[in-house]
C-alpha atoms as a PDB file:
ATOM      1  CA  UNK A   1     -19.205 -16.509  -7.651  1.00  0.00           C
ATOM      2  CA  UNK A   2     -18.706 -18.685 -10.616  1.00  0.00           C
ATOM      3  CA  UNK A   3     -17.020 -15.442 -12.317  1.00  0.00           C
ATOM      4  CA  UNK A   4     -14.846 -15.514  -9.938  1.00  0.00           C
ATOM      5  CA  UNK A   5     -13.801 -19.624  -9.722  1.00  0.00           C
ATOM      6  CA  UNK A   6     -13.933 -19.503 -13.048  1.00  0.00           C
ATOM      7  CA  UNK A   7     -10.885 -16.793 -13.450  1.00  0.00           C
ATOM      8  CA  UNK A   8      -8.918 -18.707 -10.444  1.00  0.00           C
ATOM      9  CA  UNK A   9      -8.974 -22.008 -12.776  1.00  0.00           C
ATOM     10  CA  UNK A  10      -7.652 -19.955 -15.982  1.00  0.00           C
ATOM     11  CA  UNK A  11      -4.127 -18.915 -16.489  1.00  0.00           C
ATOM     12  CA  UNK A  12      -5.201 -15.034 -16.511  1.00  0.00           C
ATOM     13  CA  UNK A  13      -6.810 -15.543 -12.887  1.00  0.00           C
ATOM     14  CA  UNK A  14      -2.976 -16.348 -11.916  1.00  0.00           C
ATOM     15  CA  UNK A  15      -2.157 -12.561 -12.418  1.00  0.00           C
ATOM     16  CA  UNK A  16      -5.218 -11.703  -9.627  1.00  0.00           C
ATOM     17  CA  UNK A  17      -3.710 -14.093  -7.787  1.00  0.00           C
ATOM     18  CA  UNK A  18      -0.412 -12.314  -7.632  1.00  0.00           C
ATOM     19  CA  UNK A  19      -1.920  -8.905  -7.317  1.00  0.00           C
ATOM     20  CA  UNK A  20      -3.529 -10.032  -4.399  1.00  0.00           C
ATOM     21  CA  UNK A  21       0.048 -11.249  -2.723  1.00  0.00           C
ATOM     22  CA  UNK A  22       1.875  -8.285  -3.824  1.00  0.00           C
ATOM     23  CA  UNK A  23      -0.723  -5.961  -1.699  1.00  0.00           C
ATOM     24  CA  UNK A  24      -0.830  -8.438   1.131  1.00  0.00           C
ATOM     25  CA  UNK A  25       3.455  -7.866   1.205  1.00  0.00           C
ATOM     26  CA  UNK A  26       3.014  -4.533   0.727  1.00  0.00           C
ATOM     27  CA  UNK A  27       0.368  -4.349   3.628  1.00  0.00           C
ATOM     28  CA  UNK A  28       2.476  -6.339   5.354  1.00  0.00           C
ATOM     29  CA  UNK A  29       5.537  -3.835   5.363  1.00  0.00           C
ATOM     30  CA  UNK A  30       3.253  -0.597   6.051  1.00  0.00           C
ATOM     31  CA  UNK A  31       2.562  -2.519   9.463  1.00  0.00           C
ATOM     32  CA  UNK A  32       6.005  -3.490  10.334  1.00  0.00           C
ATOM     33  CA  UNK A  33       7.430   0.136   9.643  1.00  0.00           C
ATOM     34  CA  UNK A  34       3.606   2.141  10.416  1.00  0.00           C
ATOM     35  CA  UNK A  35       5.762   3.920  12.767  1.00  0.00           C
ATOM     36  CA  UNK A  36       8.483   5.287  10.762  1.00  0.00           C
ATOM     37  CA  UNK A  37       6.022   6.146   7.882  1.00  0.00           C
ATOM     38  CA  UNK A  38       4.221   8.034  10.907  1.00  0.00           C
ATOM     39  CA  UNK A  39       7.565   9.724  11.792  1.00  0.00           C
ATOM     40  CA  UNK A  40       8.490  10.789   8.519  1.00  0.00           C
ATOM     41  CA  UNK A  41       5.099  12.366   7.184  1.00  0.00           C
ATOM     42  CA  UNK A  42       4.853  14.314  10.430  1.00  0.00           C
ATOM     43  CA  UNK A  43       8.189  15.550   9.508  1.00  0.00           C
ATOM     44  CA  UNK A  44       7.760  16.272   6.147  1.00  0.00           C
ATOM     45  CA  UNK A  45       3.981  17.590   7.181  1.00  0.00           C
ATOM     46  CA  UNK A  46       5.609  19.769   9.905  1.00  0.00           C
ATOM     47  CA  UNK A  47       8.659  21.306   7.461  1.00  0.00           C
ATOM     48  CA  UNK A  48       5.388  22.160   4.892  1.00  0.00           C
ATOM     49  CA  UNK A  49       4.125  24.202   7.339  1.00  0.00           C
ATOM     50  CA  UNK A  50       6.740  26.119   8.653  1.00  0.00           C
ATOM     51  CA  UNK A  51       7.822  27.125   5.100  1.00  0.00           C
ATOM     52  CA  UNK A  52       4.185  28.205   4.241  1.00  0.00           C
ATOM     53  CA  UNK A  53       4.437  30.443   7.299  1.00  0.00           C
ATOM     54  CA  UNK A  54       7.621  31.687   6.609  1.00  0.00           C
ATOM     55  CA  UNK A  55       6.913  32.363   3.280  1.00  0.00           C
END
């Protein structure tokens, strides 16, 4: 635990602190959209398959 304060205090722990918002965003816009992401893998899944068949 003091690891961890300890990189929060120092200008390096900054960069972890910005990772950390970037993936909450990023999290953030998978949710808002988890059904268009759903749409188009099933679609791309779906187009895979039929040209493995046909092939």
């Amino acid at each position: 635990m003091k690891k961890f304060k300890k990189k929060l205090t120092q200008n390096n722990g900054m960069g972890m602190i910005e990772i950390i918002i970037i993936i909450l965003i990023l999290l953030a816009i998978a949710i808002i959209f988890r059904q268009q992401i759903s749409n188009i893998v099933t679609e791309v899944l779906q187009k895979v398959k039929t040209d493995l068949l046909g092939f």
